[in-house]
N, C-alpha and C. Protein backbone atom coordinates (compact mmCIF):
# COMPACT_ATOMS: atom_id res chain seq x y z
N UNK A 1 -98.39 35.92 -10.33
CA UNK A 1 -99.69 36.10 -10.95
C UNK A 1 -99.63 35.63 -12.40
N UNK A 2 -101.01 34.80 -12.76
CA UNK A 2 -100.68 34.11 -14.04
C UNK A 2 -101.23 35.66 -15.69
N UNK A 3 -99.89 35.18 -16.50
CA UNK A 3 -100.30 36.35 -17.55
C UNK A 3 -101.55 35.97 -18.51
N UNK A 4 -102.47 36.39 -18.40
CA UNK A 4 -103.68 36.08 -19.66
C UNK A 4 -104.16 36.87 -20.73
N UNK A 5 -103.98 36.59 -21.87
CA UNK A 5 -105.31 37.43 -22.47
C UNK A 5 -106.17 36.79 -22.52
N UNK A 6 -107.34 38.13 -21.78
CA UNK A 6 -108.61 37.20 -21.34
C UNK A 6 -109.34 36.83 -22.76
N UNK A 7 -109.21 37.87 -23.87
CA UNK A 7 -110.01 38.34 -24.92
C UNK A 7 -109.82 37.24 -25.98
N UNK A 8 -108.48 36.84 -25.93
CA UNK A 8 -107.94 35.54 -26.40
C UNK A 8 -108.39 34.22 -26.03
N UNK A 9 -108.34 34.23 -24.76
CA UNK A 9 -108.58 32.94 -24.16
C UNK A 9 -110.43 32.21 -24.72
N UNK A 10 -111.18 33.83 -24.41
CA UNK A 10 -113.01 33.61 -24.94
C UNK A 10 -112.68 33.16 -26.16
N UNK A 11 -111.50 33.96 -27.12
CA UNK A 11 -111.54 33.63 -28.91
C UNK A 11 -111.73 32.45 -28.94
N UNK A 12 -110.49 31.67 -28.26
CA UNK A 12 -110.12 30.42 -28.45
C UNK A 12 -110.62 28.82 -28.27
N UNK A 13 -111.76 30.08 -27.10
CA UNK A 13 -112.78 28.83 -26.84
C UNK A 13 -113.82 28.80 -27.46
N UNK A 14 -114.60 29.53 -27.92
CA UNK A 14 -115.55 29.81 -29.03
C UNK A 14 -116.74 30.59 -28.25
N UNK A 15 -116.00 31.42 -27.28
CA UNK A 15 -117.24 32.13 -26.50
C UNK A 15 -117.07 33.53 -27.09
N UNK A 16 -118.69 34.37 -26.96
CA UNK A 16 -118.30 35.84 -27.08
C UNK A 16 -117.85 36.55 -25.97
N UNK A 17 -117.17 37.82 -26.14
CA UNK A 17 -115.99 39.09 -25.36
C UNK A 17 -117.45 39.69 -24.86
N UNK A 18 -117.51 39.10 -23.72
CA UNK A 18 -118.46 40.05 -22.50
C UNK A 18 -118.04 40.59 -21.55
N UNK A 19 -118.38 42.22 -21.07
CA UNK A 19 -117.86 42.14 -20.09
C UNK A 19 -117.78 41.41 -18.91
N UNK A 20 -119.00 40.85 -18.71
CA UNK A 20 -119.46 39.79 -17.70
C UNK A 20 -118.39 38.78 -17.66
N UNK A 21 -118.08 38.16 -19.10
CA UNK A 21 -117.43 37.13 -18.64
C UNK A 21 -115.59 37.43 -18.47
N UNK A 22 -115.20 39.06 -19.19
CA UNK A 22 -114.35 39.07 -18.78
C UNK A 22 -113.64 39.47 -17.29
N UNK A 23 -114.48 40.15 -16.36
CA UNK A 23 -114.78 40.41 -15.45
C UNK A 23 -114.45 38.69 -14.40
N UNK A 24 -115.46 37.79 -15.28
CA UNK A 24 -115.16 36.48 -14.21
C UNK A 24 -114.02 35.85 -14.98
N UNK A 25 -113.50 36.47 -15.69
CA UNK A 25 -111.76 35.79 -16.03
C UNK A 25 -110.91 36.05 -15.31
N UNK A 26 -111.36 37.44 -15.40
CA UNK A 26 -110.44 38.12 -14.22
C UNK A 26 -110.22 37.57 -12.85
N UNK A 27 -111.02 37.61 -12.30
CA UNK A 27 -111.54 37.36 -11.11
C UNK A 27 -111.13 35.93 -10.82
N UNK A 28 -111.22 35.18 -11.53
CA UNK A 28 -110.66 33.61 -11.13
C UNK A 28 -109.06 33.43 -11.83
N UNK A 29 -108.46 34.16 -12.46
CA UNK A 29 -107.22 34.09 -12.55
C UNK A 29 -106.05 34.83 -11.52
N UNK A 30 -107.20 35.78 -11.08
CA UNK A 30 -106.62 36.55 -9.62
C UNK A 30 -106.37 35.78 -8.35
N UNK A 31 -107.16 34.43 -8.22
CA UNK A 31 -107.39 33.55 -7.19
C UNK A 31 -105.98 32.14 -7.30
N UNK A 32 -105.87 32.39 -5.99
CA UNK A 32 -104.98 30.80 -6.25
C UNK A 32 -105.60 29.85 -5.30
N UNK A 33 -106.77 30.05 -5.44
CA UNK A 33 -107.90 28.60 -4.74
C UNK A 33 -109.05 28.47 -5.31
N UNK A 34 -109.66 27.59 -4.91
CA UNK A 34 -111.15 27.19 -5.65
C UNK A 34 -111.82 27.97 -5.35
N UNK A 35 -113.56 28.54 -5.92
CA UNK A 35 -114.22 28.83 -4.75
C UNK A 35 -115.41 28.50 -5.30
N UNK A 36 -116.54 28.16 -4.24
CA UNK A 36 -117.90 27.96 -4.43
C UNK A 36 -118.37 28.80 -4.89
N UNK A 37 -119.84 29.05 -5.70
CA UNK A 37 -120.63 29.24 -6.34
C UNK A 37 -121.02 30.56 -5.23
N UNK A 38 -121.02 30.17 -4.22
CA UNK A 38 -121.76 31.12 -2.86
C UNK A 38 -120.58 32.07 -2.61
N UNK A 39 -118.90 31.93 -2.96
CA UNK A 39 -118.07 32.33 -2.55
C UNK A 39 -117.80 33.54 -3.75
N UNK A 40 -118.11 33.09 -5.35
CA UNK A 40 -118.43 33.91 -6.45
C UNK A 40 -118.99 34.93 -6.29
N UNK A 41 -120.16 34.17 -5.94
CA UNK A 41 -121.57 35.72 -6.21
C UNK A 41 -121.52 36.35 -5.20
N UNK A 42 -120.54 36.39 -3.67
CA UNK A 42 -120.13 37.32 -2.79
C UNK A 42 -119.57 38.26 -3.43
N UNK A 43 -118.57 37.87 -3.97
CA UNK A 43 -117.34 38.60 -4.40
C UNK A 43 -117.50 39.18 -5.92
N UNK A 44 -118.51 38.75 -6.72
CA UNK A 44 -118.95 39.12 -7.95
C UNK A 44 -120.62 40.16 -8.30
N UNK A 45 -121.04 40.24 -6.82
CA UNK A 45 -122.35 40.98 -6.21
C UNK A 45 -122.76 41.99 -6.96
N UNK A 46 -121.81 43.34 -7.42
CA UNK A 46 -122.39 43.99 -7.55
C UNK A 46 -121.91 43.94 -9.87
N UNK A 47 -121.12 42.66 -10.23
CA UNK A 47 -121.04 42.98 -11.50
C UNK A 47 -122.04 41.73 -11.97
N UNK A 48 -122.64 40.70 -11.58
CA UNK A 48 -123.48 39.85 -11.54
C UNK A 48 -124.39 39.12 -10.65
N UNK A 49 -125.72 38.92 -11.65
CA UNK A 49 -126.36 38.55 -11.06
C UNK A 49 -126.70 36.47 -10.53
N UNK A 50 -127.76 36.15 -10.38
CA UNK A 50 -127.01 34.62 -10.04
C UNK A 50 -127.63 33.73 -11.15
N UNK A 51 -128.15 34.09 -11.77
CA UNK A 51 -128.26 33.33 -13.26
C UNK A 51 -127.58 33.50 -14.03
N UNK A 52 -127.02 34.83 -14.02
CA UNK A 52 -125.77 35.24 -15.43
C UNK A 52 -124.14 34.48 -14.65
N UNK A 53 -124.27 34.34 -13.50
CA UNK A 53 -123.21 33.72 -12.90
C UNK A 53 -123.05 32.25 -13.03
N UNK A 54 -124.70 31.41 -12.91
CA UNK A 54 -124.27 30.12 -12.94
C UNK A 54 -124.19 30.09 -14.58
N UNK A 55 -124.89 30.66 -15.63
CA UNK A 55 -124.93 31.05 -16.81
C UNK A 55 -123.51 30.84 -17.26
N UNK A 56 -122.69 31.53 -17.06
CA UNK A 56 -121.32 31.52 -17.18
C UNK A 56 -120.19 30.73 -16.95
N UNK A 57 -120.47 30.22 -15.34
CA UNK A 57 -119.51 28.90 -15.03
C UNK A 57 -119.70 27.97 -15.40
N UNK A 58 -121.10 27.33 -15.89
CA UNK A 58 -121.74 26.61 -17.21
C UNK A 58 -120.80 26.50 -18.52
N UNK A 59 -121.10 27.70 -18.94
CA UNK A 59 -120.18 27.96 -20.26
C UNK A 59 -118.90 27.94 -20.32
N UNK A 60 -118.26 28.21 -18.64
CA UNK A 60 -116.51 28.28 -18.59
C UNK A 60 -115.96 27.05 -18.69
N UNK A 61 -117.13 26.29 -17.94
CA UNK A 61 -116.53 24.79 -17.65
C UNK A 61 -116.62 23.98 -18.56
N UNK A 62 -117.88 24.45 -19.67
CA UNK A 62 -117.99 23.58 -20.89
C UNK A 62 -116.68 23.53 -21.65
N UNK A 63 -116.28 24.85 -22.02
CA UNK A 63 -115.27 24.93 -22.93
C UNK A 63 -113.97 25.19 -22.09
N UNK A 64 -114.06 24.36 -20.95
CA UNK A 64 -112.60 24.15 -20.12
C UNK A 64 -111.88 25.41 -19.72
N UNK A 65 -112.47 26.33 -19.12
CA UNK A 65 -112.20 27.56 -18.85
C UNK A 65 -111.53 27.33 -17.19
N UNK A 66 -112.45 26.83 -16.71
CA UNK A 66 -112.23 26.55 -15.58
C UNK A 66 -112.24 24.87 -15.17
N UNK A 67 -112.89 24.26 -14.03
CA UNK A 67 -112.63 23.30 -13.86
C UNK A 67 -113.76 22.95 -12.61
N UNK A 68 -114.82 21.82 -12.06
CA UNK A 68 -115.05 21.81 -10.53
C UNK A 68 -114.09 20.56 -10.12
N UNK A 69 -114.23 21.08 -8.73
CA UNK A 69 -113.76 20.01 -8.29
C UNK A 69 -115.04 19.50 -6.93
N UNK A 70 -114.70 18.16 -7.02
CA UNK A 70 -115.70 17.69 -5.97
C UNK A 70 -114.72 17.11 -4.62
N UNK A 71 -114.59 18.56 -3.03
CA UNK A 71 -113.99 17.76 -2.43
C UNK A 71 -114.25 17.14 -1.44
N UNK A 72 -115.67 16.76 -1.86
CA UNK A 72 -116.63 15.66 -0.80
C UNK A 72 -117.02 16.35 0.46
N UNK A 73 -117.22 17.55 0.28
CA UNK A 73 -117.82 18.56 0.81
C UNK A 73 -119.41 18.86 0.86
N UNK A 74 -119.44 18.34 -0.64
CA UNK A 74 -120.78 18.28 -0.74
C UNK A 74 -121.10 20.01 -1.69
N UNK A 75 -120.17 20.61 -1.73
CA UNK A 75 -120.28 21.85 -2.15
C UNK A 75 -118.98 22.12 -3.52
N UNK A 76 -119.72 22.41 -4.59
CA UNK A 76 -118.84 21.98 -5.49
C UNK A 76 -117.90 23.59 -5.88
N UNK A 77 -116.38 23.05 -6.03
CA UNK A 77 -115.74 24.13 -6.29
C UNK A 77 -115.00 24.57 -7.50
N UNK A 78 -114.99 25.92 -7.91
CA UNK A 78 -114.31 26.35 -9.12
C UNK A 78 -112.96 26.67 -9.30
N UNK A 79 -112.21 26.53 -10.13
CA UNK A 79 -110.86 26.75 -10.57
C UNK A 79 -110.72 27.32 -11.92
N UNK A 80 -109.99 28.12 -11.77
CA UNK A 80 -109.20 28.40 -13.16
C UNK A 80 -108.59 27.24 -13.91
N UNK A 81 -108.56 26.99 -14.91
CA UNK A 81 -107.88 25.91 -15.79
C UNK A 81 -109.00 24.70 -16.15
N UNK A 82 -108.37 24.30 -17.19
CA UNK A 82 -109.15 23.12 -18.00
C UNK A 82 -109.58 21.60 -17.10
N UNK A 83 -110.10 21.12 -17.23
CA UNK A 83 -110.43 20.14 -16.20
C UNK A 83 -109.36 19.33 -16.58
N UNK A 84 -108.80 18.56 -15.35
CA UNK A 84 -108.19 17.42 -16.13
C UNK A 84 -108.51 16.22 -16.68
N UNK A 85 -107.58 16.02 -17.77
CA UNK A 85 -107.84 14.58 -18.72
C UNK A 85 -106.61 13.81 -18.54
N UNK A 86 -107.06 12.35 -19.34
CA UNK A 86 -106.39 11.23 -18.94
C UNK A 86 -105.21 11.80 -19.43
N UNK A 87 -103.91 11.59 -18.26
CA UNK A 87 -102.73 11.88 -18.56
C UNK A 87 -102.30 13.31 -17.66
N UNK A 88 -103.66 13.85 -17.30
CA UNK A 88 -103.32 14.89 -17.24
C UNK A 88 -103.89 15.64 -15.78
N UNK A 89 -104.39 14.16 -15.05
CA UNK A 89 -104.82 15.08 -13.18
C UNK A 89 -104.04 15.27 -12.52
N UNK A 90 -104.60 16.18 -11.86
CA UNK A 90 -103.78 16.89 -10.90
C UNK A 90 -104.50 16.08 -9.37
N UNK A 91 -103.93 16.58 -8.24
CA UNK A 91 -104.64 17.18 -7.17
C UNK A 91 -104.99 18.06 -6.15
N UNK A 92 -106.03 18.09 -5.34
CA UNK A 92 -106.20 19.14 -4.99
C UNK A 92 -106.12 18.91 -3.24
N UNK A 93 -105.83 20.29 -2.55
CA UNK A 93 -105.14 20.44 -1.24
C UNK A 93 -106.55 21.05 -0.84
N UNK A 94 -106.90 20.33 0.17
CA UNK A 94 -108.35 20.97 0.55
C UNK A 94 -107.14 21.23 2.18
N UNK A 95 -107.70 21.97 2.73
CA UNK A 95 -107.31 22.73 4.25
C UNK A 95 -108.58 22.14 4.98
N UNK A 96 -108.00 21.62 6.06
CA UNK A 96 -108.63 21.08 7.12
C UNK A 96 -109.26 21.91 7.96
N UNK A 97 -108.97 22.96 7.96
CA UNK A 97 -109.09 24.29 9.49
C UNK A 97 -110.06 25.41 8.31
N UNK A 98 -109.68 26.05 7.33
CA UNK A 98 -110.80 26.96 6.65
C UNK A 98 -111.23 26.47 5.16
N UNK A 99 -110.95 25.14 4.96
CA UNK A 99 -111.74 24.58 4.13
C UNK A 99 -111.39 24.92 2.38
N UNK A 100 -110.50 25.82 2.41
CA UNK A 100 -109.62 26.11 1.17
C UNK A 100 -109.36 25.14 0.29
N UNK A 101 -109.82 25.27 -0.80
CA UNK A 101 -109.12 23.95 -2.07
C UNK A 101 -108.21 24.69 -3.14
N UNK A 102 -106.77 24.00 -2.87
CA UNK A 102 -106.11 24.59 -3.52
C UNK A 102 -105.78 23.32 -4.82
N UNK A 103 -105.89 23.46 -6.26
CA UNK A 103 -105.14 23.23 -7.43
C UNK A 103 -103.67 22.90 -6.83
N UNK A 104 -103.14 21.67 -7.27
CA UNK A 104 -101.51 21.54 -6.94
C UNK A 104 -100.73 21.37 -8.35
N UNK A 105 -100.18 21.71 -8.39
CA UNK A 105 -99.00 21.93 -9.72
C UNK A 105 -98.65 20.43 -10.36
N UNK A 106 -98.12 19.80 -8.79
CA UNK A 106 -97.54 18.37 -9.21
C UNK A 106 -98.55 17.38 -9.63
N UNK A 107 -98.76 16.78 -10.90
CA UNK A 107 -99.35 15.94 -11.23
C UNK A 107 -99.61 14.64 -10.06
N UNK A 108 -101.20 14.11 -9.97
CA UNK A 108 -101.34 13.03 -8.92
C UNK A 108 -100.61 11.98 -9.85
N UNK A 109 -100.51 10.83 -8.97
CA UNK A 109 -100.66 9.56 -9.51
C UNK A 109 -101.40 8.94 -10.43
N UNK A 110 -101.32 8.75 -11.73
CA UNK A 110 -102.07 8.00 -12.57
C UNK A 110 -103.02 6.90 -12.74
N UNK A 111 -101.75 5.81 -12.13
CA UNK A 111 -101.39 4.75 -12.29
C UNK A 111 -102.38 3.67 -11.25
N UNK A 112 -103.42 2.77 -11.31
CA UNK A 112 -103.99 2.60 -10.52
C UNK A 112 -104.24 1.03 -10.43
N UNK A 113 -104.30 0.39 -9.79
CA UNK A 113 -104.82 -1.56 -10.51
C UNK A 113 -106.38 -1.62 -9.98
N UNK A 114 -106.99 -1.45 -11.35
CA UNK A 114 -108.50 -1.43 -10.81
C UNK A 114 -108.89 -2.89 -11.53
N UNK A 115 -109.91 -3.54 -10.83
CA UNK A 115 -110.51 -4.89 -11.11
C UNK A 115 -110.64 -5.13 -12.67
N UNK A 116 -110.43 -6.22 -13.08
CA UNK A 116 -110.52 -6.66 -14.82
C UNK A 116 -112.01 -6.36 -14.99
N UNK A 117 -112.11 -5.95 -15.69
CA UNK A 117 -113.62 -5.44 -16.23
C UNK A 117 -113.72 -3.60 -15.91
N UNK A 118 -113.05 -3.48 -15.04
CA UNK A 118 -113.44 -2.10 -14.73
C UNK A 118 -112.43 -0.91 -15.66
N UNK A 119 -113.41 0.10 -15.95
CA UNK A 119 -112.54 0.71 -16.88
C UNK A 119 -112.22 3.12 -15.98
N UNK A 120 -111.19 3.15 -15.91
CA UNK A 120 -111.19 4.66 -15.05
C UNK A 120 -111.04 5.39 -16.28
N UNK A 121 -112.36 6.65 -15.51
CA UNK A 121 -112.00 7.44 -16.57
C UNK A 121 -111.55 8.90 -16.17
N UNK A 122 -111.51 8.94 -14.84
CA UNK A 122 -110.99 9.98 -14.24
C UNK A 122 -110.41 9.61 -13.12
N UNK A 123 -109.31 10.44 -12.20
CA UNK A 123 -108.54 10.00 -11.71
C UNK A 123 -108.56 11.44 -10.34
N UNK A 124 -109.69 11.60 -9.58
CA UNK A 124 -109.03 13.09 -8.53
C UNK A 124 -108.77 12.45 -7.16
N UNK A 125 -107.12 13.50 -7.19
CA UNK A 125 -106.64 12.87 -5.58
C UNK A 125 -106.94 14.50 -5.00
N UNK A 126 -107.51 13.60 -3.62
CA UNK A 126 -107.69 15.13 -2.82
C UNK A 126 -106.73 14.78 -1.66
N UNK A 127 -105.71 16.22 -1.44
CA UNK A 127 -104.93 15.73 -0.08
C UNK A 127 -105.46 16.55 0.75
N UNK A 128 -105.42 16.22 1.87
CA UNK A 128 -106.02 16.71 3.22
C UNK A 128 -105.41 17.51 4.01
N UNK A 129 -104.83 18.45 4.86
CA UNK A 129 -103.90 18.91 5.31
C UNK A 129 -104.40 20.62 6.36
N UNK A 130 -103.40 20.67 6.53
CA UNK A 130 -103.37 22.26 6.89
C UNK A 130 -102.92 23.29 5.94
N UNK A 131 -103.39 24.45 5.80
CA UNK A 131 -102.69 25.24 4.12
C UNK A 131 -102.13 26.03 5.16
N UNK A 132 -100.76 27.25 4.79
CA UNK A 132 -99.75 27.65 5.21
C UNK A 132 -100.81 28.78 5.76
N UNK A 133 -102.04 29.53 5.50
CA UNK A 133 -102.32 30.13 6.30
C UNK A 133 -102.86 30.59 7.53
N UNK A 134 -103.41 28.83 7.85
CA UNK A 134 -103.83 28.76 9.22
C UNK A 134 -103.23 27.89 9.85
């Protein structure tokens, strides 16, 4: 389980110490997968409502709190941690069988030969697979 201060983390980003939002610090540092917006406000029901929720992942993601990822699902998902930047993507393990997106540790591939003229400014590898729990 990752160690945080949550109270620190708001300082540092230039947000104010709510309970609301420490509550969804909590709550997504407790997780070791993505989850939808629909998968949040299940599990966040009775400490928010769904404006103070998208309200928030708004604000988490601005100041790199969290992260989405798009895994062509069509349904966009949340993570703990800063989005990645050049130098610095990751990828993500979507599960074939319950649809889980997991954050992977090991940095993707960078390195890419894209056409002269064309310029990348982001880089997400999604791997496909089965996750160890189904």
């Amino acid at each position: 389980m990752k160690e945080v201060d949550y109270k620190q983390l708001l300082e540092q980003k230039g947000l104010k110490k709510t309970k609301v939002r420490m509550t969804l610090i909590r709550h997504f540092v407790h997780l070791d997968h993505a989850q939808s917006y629909s998968d949040l406000q299940a599990a966040l029901v009775k400490e928010l409502d769904k404006s103070t929720l998208y309200r928030n992942l708004t604000s988490f993601e601005q100041a790199g709190i969290i992260h989405r990822i798009n895994d062509h699902s069509g349904v966009a998902k949340y993570a703990f941690g800063e989005s990645p930047i050049e130098g610095d993507d990751h990828a993500h393990f979507v599960c074939e069988c319950c649809e889980t997106v997991y954050c992977m540790e090991t940095p993707a591939p960078g390195e890419f030969n894209v056409p002269e003229g064309f310029k990348t400014n982001k880089v997400q590898t999604i791997i496909r697979g089965i996750c160890a729990d189904c």
